[in-house]
PDB file of N, CA and C in Angstrom:
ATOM      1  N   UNK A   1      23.260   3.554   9.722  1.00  0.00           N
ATOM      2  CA  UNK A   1      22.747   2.224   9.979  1.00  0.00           C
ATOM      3  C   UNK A   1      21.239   2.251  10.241  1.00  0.00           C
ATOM      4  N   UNK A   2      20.656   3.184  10.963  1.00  0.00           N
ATOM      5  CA  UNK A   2      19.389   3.397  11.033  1.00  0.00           C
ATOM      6  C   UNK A   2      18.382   3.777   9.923  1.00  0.00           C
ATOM      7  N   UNK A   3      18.760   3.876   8.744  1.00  0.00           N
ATOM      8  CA  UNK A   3      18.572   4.510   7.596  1.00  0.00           C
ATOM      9  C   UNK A   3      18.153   2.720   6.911  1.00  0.00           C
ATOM     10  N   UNK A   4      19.297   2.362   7.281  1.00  0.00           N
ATOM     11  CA  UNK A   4      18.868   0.921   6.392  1.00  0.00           C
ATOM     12  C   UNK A   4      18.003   0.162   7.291  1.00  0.00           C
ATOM     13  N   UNK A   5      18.020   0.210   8.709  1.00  0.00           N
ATOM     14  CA  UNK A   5      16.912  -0.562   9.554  1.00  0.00           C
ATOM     15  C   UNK A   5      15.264  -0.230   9.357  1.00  0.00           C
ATOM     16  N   UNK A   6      15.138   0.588   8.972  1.00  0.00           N
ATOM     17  CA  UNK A   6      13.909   1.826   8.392  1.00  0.00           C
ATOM     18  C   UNK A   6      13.452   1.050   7.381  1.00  0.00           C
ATOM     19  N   UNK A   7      14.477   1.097   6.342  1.00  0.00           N
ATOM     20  CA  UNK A   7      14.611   0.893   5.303  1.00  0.00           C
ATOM     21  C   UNK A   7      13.719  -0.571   4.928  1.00  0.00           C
ATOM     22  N   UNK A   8      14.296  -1.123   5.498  1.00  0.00           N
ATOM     23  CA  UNK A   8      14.127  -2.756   5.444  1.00  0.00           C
ATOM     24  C   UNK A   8      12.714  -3.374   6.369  1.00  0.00           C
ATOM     25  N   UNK A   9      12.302  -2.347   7.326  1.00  0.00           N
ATOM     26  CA  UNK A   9      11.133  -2.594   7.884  1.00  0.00           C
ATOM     27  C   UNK A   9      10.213  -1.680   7.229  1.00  0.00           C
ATOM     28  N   UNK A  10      10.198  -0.961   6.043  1.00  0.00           N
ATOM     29  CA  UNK A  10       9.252  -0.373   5.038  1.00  0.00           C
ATOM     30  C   UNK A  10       9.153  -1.398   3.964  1.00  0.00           C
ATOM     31  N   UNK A  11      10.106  -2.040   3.767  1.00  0.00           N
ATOM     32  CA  UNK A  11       9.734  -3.082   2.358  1.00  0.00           C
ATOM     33  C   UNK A  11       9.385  -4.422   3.426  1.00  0.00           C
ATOM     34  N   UNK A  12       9.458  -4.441   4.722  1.00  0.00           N
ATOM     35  CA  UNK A  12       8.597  -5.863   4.786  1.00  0.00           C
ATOM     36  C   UNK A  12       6.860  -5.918   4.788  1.00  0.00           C
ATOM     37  N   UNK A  13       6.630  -4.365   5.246  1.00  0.00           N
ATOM     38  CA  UNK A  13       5.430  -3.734   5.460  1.00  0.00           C
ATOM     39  C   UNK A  13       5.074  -3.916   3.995  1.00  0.00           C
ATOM     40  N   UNK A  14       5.589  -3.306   3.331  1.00  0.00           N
ATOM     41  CA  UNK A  14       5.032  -3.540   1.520  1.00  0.00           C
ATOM     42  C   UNK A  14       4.744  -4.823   1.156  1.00  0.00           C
ATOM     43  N   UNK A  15       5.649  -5.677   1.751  1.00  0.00           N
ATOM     44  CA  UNK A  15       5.441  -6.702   0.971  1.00  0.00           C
ATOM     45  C   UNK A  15       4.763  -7.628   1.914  1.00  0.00           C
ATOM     46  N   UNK A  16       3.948  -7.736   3.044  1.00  0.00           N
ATOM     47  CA  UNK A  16       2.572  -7.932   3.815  1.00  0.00           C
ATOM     48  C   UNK A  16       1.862  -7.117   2.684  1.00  0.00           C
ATOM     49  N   UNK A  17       1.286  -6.289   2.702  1.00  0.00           N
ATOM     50  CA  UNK A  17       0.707  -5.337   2.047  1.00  0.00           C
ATOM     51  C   UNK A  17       0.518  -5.928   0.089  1.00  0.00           C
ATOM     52  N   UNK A  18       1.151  -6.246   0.138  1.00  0.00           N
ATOM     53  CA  UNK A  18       0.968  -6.652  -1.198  1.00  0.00           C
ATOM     54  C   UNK A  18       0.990  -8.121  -1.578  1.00  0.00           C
ATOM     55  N   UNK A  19       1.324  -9.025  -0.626  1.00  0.00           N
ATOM     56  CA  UNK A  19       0.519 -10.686  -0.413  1.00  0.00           C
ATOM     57  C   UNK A  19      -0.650 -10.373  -0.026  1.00  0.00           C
ATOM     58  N   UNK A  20      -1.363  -9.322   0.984  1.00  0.00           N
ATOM     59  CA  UNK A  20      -2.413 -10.010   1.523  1.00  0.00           C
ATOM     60  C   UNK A  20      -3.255 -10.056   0.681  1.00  0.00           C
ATOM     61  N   UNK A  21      -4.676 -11.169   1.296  1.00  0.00           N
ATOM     62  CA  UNK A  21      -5.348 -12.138   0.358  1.00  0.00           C
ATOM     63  C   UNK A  21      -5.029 -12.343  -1.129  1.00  0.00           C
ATOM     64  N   UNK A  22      -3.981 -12.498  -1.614  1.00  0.00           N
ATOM     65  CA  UNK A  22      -3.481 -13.477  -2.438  1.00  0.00           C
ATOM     66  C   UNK A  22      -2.633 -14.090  -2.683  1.00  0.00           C
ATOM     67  N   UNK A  23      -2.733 -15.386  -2.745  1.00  0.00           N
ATOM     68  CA  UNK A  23      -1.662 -16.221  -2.048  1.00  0.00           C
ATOM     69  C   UNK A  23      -0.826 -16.661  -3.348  1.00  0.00           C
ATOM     70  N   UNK A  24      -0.958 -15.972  -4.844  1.00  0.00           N
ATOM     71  CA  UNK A  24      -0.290 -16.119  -5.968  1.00  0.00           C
ATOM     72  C   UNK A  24       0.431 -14.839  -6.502  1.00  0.00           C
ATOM     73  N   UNK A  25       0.480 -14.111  -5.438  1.00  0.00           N
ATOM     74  CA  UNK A  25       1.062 -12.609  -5.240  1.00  0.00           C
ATOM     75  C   UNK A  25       2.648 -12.859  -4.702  1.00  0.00           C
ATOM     76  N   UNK A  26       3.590 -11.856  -5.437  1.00  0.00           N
ATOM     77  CA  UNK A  26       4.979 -12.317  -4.983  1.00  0.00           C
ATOM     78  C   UNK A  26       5.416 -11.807  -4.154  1.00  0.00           C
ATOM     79  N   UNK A  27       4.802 -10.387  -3.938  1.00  0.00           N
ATOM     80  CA  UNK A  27       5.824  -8.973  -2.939  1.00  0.00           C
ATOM     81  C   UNK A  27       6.146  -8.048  -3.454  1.00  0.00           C
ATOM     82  N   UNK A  28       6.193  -8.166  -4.474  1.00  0.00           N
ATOM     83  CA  UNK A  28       6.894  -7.234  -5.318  1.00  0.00           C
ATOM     84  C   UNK A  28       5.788  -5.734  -5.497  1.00  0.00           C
ATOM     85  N   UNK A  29       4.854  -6.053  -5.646  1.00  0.00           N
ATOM     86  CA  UNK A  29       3.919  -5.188  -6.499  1.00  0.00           C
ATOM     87  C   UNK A  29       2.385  -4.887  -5.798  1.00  0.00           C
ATOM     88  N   UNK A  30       1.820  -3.955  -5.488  1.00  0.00           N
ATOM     89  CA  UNK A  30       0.219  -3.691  -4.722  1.00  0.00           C
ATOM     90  C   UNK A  30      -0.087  -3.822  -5.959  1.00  0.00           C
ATOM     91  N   UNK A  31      -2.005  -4.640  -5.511  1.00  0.00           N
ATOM     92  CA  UNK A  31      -2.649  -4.468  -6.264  1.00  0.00           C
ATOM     93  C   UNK A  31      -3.465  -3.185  -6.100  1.00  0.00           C
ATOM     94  N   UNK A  32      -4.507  -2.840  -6.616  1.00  0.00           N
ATOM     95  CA  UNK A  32      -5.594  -1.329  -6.542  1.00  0.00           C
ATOM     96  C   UNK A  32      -6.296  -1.920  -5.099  1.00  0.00           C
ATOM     97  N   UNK A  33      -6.419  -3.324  -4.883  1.00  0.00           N
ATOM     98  CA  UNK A  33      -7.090  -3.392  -3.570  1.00  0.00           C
ATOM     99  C   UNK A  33      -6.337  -2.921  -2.202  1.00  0.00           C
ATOM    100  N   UNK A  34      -4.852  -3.657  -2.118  1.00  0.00           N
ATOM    101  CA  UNK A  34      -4.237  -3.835  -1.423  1.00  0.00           C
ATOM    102  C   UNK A  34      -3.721  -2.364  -1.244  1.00  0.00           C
ATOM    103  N   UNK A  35      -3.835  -1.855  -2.461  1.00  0.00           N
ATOM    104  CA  UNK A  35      -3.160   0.054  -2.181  1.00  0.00           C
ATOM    105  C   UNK A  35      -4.123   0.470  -1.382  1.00  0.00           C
ATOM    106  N   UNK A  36      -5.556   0.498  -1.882  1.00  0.00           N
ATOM    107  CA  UNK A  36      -6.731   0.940  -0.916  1.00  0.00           C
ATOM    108  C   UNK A  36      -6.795   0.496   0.441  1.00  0.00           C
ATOM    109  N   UNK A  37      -6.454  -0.967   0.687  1.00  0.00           N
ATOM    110  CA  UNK A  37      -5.894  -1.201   2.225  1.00  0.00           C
ATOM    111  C   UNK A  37      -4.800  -0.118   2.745  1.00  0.00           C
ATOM    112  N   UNK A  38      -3.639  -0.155   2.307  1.00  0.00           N
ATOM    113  CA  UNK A  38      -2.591   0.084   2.750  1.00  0.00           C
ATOM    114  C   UNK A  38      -2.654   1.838   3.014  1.00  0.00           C
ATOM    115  N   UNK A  39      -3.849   2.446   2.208  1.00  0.00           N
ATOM    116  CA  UNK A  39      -3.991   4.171   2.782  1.00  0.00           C
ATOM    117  C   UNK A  39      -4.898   4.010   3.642  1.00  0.00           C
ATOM    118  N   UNK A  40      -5.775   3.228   3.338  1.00  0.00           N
ATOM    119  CA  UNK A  40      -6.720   3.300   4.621  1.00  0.00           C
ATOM    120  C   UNK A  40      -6.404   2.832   6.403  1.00  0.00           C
ATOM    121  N   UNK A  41      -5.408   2.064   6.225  1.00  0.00           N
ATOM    122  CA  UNK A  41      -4.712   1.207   8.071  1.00  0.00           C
ATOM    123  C   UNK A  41      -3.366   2.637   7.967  1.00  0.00           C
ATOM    124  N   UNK A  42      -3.046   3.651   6.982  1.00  0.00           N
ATOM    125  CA  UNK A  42      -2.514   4.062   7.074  1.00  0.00           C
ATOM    126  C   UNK A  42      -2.870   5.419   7.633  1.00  0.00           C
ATOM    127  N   UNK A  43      -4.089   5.515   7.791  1.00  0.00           N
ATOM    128  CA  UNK A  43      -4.952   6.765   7.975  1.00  0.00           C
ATOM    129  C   UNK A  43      -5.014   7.699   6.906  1.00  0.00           C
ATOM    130  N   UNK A  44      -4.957   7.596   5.488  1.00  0.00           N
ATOM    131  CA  UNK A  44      -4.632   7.973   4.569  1.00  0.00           C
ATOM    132  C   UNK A  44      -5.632   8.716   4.344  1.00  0.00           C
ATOM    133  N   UNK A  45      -6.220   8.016   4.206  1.00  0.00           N
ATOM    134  CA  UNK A  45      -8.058   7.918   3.859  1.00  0.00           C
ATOM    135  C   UNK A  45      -8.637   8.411   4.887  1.00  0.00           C
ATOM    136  N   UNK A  46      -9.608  10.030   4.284  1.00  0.00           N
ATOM    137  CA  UNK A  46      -9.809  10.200   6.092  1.00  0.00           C
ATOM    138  C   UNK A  46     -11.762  10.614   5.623  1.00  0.00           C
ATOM    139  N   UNK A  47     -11.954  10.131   4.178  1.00  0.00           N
ATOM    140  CA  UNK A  47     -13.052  10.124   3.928  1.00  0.00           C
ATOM    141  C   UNK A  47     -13.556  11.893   3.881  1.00  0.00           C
ATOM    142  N   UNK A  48     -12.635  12.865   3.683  1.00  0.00           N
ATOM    143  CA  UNK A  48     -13.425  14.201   3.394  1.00  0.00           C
ATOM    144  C   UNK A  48     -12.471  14.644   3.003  1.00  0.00           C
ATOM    145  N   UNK A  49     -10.867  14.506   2.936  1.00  0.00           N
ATOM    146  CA  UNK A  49     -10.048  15.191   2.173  1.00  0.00           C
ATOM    147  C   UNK A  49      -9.603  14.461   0.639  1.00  0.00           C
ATOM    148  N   UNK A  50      -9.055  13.142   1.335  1.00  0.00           N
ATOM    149  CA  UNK A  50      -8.805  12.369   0.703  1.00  0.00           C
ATOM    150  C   UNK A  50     -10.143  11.000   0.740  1.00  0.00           C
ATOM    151  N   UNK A  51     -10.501  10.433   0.092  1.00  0.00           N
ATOM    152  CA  UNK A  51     -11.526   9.436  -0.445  1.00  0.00           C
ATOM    153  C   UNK A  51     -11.126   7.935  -0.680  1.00  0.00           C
ATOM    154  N   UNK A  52     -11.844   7.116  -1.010  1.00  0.00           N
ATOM    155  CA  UNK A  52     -11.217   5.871  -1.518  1.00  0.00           C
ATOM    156  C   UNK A  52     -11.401   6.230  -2.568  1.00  0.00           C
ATOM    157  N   UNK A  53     -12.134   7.246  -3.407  1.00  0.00           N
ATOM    158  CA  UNK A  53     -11.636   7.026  -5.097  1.00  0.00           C
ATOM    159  C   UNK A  53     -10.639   7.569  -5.572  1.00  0.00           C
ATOM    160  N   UNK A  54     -10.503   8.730  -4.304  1.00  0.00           N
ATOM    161  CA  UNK A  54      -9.083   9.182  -4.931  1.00  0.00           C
ATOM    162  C   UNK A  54      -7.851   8.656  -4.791  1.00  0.00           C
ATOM    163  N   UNK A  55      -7.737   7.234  -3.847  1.00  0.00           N
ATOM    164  CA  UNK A  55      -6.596   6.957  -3.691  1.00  0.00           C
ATOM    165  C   UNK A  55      -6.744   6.024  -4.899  1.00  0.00           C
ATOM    166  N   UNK A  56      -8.203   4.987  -5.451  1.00  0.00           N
ATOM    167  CA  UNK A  56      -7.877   4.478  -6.831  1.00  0.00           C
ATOM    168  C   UNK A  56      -7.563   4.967  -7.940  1.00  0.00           C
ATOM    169  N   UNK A  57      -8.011   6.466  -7.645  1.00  0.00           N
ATOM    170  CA  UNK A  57      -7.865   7.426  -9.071  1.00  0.00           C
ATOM    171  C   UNK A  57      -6.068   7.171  -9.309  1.00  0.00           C
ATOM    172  N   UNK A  58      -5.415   7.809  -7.851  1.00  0.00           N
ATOM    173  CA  UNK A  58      -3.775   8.059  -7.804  1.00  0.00           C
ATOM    174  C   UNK A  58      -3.313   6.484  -8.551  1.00  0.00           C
ATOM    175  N   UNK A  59      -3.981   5.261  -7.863  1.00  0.00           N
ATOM    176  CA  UNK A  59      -3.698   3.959  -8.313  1.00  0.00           C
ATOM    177  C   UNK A  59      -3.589   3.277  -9.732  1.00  0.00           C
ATOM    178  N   UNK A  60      -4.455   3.877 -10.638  1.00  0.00           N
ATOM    179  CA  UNK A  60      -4.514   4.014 -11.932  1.00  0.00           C
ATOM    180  C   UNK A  60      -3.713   4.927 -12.966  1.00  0.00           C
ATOM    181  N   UNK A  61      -3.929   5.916 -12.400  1.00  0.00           N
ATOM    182  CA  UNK A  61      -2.694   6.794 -13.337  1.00  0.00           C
ATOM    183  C   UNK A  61      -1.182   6.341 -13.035  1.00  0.00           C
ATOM    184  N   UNK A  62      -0.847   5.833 -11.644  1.00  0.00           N
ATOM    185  CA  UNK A  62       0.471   5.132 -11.556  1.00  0.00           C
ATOM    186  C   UNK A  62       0.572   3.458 -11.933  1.00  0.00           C
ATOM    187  N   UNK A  63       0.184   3.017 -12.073  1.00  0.00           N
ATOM    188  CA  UNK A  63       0.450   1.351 -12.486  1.00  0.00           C
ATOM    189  C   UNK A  63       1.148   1.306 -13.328  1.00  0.00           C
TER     190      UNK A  63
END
């Protein structure tokens, strides 16, 4: 049961994450901005290992 409570509070996070600032955005899908948000509040991005170009680089080869 905890598996699906997880579960379900990772796709509401995504899908904040992938409305914000655009309000013709469904949930479904990050844009290259919103990915670059979502590593960076994630601590992803720590600016000497990982970069913001490399998380657009990862963003582009996956779309």
């Amino acid at each position: 049961m905890a598996e699906s409570a997880d579960m379900e509070r990772l796709l509401e996070a995504f899908r904040k994450f992938a409305v914000h600032g655009d309000t013709k955005a469904t949930g479904k899908e990050l844009n290259g901005k919103n990915w670059a948000k979502l590593c960076k509040d994630c601590k992803i991005i720590d600016g000497k290992n990982i970069t913001g170009t490399d998380v657009d680089i990862v963003f582009s080869k996956v779309k």
